[in-house]
PDB file of N, CA and C in Angstrom:
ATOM      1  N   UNK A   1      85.177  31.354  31.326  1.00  0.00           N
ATOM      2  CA  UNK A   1      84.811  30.009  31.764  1.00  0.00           C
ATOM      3  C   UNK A   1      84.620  29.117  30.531  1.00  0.00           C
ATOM      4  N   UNK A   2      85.342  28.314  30.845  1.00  0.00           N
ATOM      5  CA  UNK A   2      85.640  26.559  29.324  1.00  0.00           C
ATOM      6  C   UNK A   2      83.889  26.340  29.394  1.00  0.00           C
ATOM      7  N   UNK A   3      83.191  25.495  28.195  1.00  0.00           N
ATOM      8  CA  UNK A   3      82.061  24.714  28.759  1.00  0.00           C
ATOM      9  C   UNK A   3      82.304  23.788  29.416  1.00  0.00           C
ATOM     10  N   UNK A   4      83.399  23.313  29.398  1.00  0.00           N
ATOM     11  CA  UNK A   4      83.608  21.661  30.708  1.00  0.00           C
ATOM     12  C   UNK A   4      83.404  22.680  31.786  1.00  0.00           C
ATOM     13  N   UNK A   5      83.762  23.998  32.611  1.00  0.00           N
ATOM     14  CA  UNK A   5      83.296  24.323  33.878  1.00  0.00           C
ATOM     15  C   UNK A   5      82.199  24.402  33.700  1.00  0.00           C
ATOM     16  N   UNK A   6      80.911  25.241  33.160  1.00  0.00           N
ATOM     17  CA  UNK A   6      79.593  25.183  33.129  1.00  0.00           C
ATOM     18  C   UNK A   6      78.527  23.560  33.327  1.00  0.00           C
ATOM     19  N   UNK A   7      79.640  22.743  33.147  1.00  0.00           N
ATOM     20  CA  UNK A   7      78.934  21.405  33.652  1.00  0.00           C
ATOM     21  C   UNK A   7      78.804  21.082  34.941  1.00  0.00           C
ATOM     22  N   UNK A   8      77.815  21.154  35.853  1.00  0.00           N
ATOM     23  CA  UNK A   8      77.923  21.067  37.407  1.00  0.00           C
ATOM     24  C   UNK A   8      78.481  19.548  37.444  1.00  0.00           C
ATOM     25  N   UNK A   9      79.154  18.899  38.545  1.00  0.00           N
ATOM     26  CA  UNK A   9      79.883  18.114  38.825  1.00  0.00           C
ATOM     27  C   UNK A   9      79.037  17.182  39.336  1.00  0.00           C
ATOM     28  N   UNK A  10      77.889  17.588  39.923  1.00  0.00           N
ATOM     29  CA  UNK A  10      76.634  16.608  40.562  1.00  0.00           C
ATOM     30  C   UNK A  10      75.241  17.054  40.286  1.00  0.00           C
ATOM     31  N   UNK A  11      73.951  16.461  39.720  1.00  0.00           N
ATOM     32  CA  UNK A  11      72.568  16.783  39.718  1.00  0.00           C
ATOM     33  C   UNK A  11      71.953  15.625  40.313  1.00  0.00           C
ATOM     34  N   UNK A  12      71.457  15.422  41.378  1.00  0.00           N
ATOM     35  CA  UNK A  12      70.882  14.067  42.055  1.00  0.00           C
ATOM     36  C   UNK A  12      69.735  14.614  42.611  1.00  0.00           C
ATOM     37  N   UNK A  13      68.674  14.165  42.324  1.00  0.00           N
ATOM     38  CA  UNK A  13      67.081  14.328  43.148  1.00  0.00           C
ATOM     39  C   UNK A  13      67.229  14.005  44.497  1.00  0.00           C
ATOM     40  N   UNK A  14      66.537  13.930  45.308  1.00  0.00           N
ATOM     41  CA  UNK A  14      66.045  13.115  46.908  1.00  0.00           C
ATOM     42  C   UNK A  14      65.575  11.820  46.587  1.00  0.00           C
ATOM     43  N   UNK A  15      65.452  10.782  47.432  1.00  0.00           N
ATOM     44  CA  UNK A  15      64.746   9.752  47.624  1.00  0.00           C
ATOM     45  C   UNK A  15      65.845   8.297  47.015  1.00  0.00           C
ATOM     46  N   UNK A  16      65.111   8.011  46.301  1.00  0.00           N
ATOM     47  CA  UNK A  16      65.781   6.387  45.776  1.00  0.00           C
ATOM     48  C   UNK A  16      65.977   6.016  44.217  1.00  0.00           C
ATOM     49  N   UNK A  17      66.864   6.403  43.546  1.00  0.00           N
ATOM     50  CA  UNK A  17      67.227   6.308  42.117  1.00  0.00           C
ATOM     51  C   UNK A  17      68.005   5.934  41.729  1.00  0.00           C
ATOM     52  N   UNK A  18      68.052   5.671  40.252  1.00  0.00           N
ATOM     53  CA  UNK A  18      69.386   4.960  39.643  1.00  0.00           C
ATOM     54  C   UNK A  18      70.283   6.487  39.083  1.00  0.00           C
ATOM     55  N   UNK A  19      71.590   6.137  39.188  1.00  0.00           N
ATOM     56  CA  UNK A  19      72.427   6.821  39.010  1.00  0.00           C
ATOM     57  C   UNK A  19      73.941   6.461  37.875  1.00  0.00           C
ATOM     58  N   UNK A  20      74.098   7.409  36.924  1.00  0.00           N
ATOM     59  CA  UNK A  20      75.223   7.451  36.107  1.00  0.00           C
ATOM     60  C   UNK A  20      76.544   8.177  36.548  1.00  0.00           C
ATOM     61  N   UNK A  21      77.410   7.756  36.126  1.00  0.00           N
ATOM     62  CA  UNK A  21      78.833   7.888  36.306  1.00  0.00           C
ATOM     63  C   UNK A  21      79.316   8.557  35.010  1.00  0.00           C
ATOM     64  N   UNK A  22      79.564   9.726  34.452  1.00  0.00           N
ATOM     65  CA  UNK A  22      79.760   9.951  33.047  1.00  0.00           C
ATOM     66  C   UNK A  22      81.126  10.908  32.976  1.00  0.00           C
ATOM     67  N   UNK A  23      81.444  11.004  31.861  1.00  0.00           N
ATOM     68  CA  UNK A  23      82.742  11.429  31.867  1.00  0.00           C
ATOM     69  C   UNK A  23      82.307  12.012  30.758  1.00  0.00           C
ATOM     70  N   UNK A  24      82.963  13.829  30.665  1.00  0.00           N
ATOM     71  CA  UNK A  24      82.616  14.868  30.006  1.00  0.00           C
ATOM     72  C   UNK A  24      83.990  15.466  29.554  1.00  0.00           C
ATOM     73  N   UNK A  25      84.251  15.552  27.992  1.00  0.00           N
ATOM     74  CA  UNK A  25      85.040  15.688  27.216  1.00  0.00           C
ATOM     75  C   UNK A  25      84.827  17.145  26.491  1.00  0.00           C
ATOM     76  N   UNK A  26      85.825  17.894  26.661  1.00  0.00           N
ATOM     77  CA  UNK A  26      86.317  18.771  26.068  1.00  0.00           C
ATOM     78  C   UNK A  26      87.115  19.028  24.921  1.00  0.00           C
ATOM     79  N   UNK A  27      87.479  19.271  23.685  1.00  0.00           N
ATOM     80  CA  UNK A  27      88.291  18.413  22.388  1.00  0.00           C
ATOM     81  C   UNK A  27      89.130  19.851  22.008  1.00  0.00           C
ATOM     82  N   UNK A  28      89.691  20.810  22.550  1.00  0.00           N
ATOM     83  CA  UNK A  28      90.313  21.912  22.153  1.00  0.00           C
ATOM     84  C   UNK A  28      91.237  21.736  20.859  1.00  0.00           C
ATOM     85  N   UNK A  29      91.135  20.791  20.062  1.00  0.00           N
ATOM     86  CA  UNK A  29      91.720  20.645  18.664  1.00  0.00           C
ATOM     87  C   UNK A  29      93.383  20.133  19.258  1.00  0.00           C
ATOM     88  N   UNK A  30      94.225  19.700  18.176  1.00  0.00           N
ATOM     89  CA  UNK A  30      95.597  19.024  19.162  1.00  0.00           C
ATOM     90  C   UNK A  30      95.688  17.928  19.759  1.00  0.00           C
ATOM     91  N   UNK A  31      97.125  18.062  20.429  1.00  0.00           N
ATOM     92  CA  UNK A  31      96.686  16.969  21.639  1.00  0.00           C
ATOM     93  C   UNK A  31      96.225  16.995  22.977  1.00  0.00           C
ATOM     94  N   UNK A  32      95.513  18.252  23.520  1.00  0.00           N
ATOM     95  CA  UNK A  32      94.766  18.514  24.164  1.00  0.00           C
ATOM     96  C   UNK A  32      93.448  18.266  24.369  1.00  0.00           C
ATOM     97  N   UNK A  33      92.778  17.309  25.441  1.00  0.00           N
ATOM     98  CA  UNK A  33      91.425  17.052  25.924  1.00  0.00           C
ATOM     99  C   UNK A  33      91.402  16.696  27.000  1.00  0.00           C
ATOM    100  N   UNK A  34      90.647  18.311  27.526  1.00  0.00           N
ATOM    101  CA  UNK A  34      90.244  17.992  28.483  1.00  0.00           C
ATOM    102  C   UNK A  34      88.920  17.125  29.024  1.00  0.00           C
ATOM    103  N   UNK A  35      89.054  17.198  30.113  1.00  0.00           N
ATOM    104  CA  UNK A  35      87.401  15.897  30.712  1.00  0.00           C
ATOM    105  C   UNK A  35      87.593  15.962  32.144  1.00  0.00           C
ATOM    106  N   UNK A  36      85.899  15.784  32.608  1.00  0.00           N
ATOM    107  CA  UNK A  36      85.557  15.811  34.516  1.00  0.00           C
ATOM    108  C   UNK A  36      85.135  14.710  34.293  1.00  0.00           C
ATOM    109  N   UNK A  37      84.655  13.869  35.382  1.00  0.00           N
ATOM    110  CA  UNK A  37      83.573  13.121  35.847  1.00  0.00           C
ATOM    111  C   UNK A  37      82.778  13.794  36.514  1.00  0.00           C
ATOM    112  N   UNK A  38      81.527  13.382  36.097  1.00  0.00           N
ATOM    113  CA  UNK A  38      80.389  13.819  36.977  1.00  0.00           C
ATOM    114  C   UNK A  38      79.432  12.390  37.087  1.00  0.00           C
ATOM    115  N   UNK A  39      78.487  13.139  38.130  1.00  0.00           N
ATOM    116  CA  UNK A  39      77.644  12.272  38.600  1.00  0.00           C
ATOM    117  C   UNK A  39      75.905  12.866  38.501  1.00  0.00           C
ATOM    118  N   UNK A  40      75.315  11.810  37.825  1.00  0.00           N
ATOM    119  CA  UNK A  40      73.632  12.048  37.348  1.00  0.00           C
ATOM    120  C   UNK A  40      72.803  11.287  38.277  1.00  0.00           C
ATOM    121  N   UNK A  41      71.356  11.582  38.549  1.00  0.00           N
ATOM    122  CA  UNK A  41      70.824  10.631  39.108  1.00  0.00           C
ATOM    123  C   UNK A  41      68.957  11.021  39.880  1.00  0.00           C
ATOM    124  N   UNK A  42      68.395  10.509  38.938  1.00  0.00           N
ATOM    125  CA  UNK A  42      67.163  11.082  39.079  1.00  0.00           C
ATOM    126  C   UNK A  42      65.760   9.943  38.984  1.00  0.00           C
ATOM    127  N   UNK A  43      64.728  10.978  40.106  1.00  0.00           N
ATOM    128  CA  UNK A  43      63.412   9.513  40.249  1.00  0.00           C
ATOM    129  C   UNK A  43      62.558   9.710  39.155  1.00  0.00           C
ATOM    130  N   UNK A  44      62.955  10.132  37.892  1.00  0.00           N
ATOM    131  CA  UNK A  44      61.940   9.642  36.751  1.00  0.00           C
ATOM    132  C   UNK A  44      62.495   8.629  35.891  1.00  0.00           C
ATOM    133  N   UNK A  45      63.788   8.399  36.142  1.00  0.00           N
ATOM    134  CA  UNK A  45      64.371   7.622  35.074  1.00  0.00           C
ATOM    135  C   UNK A  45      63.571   6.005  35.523  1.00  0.00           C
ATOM    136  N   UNK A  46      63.396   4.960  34.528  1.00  0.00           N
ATOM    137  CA  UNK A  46      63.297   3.407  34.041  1.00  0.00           C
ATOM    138  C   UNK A  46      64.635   3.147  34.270  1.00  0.00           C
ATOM    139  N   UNK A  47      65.227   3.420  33.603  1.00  0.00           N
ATOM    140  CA  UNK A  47      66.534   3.070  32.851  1.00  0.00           C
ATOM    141  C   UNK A  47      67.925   4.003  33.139  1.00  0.00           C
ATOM    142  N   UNK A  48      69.005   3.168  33.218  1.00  0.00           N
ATOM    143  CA  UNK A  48      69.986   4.053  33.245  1.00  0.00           C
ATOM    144  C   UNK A  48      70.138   4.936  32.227  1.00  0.00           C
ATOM    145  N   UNK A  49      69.872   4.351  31.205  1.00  0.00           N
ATOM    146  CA  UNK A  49      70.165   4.941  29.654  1.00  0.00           C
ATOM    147  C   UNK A  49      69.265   6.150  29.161  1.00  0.00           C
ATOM    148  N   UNK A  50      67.905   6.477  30.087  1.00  0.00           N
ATOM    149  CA  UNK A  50      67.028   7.628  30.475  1.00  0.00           C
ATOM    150  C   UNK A  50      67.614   8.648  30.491  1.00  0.00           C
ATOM    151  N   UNK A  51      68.959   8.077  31.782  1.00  0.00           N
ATOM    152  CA  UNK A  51      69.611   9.340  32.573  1.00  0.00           C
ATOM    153  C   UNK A  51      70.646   9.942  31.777  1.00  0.00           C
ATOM    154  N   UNK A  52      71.260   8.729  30.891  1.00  0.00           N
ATOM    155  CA  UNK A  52      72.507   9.106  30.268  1.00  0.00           C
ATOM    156  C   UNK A  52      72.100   9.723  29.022  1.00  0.00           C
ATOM    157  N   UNK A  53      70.788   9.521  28.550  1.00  0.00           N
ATOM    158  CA  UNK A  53      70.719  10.359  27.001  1.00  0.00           C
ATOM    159  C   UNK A  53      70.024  11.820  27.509  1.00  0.00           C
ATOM    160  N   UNK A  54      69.461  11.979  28.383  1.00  0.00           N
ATOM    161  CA  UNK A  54      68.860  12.974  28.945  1.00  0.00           C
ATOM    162  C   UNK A  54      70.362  14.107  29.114  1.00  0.00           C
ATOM    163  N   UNK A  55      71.093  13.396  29.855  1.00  0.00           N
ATOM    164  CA  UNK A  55      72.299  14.285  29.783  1.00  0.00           C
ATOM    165  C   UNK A  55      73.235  14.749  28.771  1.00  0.00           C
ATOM    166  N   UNK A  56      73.179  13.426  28.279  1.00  0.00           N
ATOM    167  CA  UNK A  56      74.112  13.766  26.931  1.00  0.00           C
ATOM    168  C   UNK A  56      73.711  14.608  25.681  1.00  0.00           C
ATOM    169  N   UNK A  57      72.158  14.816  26.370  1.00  0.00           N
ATOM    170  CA  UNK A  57      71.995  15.723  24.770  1.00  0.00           C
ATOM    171  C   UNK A  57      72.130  17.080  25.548  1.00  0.00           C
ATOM    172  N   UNK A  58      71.764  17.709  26.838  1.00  0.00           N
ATOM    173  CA  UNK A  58      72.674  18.662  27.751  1.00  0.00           C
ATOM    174  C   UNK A  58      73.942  18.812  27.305  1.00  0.00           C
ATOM    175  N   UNK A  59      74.973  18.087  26.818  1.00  0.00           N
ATOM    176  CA  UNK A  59      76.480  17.826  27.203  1.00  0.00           C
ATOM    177  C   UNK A  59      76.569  18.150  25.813  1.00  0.00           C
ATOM    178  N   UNK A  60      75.627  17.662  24.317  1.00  0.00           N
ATOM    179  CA  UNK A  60      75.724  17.830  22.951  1.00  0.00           C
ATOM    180  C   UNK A  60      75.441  19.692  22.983  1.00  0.00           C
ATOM    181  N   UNK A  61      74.370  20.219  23.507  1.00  0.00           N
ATOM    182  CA  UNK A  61      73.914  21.129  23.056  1.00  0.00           C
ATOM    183  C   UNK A  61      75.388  22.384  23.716  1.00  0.00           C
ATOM    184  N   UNK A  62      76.436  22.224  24.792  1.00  0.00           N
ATOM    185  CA  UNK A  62      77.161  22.668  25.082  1.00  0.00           C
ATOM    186  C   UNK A  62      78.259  22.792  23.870  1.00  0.00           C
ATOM    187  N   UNK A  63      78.507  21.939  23.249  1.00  0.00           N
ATOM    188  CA  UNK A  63      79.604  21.825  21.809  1.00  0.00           C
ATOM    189  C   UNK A  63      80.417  20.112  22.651  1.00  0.00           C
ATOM    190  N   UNK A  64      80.168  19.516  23.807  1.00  0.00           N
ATOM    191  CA  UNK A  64      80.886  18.752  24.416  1.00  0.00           C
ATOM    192  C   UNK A  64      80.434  17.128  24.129  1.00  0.00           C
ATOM    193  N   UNK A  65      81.387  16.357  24.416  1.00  0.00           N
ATOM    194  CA  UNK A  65      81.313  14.905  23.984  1.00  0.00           C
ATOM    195  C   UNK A  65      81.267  14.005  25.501  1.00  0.00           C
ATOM    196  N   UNK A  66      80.929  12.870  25.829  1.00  0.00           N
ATOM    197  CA  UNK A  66      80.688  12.370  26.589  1.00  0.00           C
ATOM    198  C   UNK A  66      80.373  10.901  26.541  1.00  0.00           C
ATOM    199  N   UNK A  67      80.756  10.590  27.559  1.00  0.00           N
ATOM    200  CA  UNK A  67      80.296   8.800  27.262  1.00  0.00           C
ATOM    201  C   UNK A  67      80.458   7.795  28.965  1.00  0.00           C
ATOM    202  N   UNK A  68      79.336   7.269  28.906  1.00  0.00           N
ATOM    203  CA  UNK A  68      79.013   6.717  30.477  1.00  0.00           C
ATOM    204  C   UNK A  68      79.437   5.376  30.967  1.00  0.00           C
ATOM    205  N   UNK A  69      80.520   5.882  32.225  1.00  0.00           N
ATOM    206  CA  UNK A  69      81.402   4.606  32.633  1.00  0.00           C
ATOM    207  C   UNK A  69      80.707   3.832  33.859  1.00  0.00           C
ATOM    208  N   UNK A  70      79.316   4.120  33.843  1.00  0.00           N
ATOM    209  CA  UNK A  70      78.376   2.521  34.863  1.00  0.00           C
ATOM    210  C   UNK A  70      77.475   3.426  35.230  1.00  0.00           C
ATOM    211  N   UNK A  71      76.629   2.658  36.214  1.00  0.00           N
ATOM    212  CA  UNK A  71      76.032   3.244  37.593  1.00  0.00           C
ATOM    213  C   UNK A  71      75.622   2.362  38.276  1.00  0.00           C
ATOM    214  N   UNK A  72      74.536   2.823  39.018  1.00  0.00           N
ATOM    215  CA  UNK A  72      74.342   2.147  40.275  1.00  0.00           C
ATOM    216  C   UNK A  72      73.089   2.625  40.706  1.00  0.00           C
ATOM    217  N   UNK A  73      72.550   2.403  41.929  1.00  0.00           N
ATOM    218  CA  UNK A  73      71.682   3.600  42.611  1.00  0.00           C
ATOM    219  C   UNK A  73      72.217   4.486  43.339  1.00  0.00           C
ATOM    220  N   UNK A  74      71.477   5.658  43.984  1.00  0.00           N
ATOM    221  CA  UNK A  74      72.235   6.375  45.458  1.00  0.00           C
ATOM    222  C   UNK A  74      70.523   6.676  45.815  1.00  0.00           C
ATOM    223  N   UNK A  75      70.739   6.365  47.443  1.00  0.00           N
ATOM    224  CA  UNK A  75      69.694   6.731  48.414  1.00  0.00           C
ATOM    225  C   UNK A  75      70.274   8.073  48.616  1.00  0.00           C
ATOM    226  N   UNK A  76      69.650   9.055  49.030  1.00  0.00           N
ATOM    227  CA  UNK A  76      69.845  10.565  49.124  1.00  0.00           C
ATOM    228  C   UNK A  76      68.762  11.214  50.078  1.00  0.00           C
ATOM    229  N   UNK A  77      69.031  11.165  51.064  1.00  0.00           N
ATOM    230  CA  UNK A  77      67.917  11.626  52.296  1.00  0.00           C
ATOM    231  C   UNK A  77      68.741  13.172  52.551  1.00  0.00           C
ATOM    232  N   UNK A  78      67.911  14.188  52.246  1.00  0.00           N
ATOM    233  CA  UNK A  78      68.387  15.647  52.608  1.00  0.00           C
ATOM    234  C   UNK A  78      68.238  16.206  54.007  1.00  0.00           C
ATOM    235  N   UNK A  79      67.119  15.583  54.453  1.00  0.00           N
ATOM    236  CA  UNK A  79      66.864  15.667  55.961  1.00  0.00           C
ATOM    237  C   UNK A  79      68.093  15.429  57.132  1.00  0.00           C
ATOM    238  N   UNK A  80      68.565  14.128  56.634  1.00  0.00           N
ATOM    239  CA  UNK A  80      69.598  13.062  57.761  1.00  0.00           C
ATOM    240  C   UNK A  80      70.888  13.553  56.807  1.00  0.00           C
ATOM    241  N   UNK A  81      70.832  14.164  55.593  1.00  0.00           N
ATOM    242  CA  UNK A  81      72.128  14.413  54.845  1.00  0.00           C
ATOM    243  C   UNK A  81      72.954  12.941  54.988  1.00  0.00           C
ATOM    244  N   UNK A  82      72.134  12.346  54.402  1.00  0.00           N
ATOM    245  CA  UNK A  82      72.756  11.096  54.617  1.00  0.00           C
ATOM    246  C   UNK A  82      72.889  10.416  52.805  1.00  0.00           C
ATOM    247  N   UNK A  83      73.560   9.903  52.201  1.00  0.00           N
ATOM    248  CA  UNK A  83      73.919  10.035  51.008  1.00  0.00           C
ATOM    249  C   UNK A  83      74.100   8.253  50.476  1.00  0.00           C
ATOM    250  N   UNK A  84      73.811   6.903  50.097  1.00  0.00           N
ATOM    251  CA  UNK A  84      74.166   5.716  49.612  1.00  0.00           C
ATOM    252  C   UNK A  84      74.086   5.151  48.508  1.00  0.00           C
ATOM    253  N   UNK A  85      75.740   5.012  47.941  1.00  0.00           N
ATOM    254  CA  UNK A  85      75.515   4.651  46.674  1.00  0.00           C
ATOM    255  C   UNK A  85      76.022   3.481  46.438  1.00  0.00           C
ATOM    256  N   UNK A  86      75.095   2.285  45.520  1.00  0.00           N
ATOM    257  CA  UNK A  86      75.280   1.134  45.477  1.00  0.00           C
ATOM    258  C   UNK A  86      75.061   0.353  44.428  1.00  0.00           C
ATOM    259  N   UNK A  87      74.830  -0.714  43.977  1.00  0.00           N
ATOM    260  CA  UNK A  87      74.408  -1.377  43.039  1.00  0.00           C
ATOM    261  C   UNK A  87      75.177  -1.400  41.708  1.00  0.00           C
ATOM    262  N   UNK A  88      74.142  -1.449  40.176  1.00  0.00           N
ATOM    263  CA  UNK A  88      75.162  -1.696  39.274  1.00  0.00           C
ATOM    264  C   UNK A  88      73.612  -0.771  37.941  1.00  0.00           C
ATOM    265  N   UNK A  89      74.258  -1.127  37.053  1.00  0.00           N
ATOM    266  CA  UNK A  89      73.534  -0.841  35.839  1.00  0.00           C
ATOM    267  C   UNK A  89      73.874  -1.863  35.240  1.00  0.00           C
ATOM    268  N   UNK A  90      72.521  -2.732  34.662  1.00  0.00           N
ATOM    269  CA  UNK A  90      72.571  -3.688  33.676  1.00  0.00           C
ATOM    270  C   UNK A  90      73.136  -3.335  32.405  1.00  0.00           C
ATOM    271  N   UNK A  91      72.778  -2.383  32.116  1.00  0.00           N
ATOM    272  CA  UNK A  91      73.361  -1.600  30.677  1.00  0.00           C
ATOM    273  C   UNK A  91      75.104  -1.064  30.782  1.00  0.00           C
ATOM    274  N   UNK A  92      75.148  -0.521  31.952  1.00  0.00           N
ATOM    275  CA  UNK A  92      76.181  -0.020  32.035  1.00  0.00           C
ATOM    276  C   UNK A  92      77.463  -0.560  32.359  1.00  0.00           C
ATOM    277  N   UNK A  93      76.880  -1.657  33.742  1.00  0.00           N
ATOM    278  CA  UNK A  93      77.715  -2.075  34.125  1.00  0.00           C
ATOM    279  C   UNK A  93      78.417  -1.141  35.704  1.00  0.00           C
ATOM    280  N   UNK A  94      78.489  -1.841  36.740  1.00  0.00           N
ATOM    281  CA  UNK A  94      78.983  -1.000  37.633  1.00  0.00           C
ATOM    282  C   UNK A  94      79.627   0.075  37.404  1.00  0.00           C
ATOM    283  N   UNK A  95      79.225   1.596  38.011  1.00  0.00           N
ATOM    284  CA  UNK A  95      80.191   2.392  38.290  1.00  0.00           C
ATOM    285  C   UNK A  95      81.298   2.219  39.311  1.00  0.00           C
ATOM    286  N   UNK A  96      82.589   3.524  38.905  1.00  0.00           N
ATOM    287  CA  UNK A  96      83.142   3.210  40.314  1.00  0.00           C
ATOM    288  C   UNK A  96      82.290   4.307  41.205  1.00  0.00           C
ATOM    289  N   UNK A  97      81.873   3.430  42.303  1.00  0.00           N
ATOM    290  CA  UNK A  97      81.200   3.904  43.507  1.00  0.00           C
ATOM    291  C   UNK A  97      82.215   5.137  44.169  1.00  0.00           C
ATOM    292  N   UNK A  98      83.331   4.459  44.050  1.00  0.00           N
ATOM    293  CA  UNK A  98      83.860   4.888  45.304  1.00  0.00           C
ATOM    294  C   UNK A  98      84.593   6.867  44.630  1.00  0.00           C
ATOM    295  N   UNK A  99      84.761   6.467  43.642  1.00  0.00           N
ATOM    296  CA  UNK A  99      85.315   7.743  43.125  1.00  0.00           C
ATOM    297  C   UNK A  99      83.902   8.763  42.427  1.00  0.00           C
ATOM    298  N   UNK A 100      82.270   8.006  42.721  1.00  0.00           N
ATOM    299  CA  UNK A 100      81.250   9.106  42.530  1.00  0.00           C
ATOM    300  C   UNK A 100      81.346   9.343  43.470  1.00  0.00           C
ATOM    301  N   UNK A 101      81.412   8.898  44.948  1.00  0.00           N
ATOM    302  CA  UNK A 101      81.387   9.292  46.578  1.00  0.00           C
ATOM    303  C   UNK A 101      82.241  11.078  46.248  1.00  0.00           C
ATOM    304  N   UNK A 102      83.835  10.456  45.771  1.00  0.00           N
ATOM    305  CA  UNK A 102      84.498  11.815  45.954  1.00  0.00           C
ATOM    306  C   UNK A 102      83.750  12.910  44.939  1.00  0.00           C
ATOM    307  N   UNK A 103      83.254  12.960  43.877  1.00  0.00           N
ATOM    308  CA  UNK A 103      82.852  13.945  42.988  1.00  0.00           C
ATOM    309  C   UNK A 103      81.221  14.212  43.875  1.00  0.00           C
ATOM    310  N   UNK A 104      80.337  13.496  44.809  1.00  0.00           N
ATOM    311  CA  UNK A 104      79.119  13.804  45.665  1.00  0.00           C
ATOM    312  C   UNK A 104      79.444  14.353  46.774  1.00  0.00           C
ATOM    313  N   UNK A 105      81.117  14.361  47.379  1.00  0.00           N
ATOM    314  CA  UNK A 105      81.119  15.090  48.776  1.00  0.00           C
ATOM    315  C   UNK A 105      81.473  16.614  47.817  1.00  0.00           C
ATOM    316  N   UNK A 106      81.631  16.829  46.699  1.00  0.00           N
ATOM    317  CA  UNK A 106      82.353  18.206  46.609  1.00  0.00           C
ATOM    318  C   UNK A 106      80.807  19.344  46.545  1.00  0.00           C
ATOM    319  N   UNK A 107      79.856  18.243  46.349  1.00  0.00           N
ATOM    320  CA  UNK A 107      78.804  19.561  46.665  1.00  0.00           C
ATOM    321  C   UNK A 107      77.835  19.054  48.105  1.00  0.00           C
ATOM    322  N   UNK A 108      78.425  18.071  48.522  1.00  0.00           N
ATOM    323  CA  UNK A 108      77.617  18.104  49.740  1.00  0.00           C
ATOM    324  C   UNK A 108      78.697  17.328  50.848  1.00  0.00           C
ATOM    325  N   UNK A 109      79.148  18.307  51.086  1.00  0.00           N
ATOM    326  CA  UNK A 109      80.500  18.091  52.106  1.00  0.00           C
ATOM    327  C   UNK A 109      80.148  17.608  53.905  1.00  0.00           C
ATOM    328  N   UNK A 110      79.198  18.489  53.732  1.00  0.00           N
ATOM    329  CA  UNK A 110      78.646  17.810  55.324  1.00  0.00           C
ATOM    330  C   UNK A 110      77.570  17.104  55.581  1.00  0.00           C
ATOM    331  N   UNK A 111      77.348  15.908  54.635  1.00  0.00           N
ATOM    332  CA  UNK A 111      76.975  14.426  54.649  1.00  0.00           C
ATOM    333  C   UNK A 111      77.885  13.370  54.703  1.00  0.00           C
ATOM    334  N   UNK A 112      76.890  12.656  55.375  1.00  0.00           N
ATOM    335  CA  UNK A 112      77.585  11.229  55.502  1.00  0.00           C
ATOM    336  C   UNK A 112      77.216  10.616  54.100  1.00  0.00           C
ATOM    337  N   UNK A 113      78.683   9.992  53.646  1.00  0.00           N
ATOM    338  CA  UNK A 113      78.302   9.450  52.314  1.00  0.00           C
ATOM    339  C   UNK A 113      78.728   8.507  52.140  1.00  0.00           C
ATOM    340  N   UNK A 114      78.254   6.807  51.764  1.00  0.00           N
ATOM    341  CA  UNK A 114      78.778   5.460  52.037  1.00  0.00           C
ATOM    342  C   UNK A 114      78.338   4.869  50.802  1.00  0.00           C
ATOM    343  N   UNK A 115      79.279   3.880  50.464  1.00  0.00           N
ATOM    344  CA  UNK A 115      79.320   3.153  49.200  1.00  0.00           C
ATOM    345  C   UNK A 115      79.587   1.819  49.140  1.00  0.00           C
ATOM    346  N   UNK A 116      79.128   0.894  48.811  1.00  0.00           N
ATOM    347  CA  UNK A 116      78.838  -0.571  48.372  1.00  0.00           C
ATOM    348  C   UNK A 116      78.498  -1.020  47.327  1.00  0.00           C
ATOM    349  N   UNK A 117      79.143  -2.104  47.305  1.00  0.00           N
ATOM    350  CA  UNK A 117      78.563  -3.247  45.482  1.00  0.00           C
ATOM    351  C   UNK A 117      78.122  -4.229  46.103  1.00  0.00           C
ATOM    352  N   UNK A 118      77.263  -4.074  47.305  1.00  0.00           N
ATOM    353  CA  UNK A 118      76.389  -5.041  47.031  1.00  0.00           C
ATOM    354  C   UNK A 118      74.964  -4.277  46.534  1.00  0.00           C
ATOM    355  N   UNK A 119      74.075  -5.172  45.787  1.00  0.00           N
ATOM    356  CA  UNK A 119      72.756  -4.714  46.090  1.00  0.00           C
ATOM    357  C   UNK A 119      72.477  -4.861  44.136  1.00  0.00           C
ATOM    358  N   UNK A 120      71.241  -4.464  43.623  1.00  0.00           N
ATOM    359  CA  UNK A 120      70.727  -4.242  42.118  1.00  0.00           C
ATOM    360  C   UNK A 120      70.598  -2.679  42.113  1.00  0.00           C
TER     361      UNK A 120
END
């Protein structure tokens, strides 16, 4: 197993948080590099930039490189498996919503999962 597989594809708490969009780089020397997107998103963070250095030093201590393309929030009710991701990151700048939706159904496939730019 590469360290880009040992990177889970989704870590999201319950409840109401801001969320990163990050893209995880692999550098096998050459012209070969590989990279996933994944998706972060947790209720201690202030700041998007909480979530993204919190991870990225995760992503450093692997040998891997990384760098964060927006976020947003996601509501995440485990009860109703009900999943909403929306908004933007001042710092970041919108994620794409719609392509964290596809990387959030691959570990939670039997939720409802809906996405919008409206909202902070």
């Amino acid at each position: 197993m590469s360290q880009l597989e040992k990177v889970p594809d989704v870590d999201i708490d319950a409840g109401i948080f801001k969320y990163v969009y990050i893209r995880v780089y692999e550098d096998d020397g050459g012209d070969d590099r590989n990279e996933k997107d994944i998706v972060r998103g947790y209720n201690f963070a202030e700041y998007h930039a909480d979530i993204y250095d919190r991870t990225d030093g995760e992503i450093q201590d692997l040998g891997l490189d990384c760098e964060c393309l927006g976020g947003g929030r996601i509501i995440h009710k485990p009860e109703e498996k009900y999943i909403k991701v929306y908004g933007y990151s001042m710092g970041f700048g919108r994620a794409n919503h719609q392509r964290s939706v596809e990387i959030l159904k691959t570990k939670y496939p039997d939720y409802n999962i809906e996405w919008s730019d409206e909202g902070y």
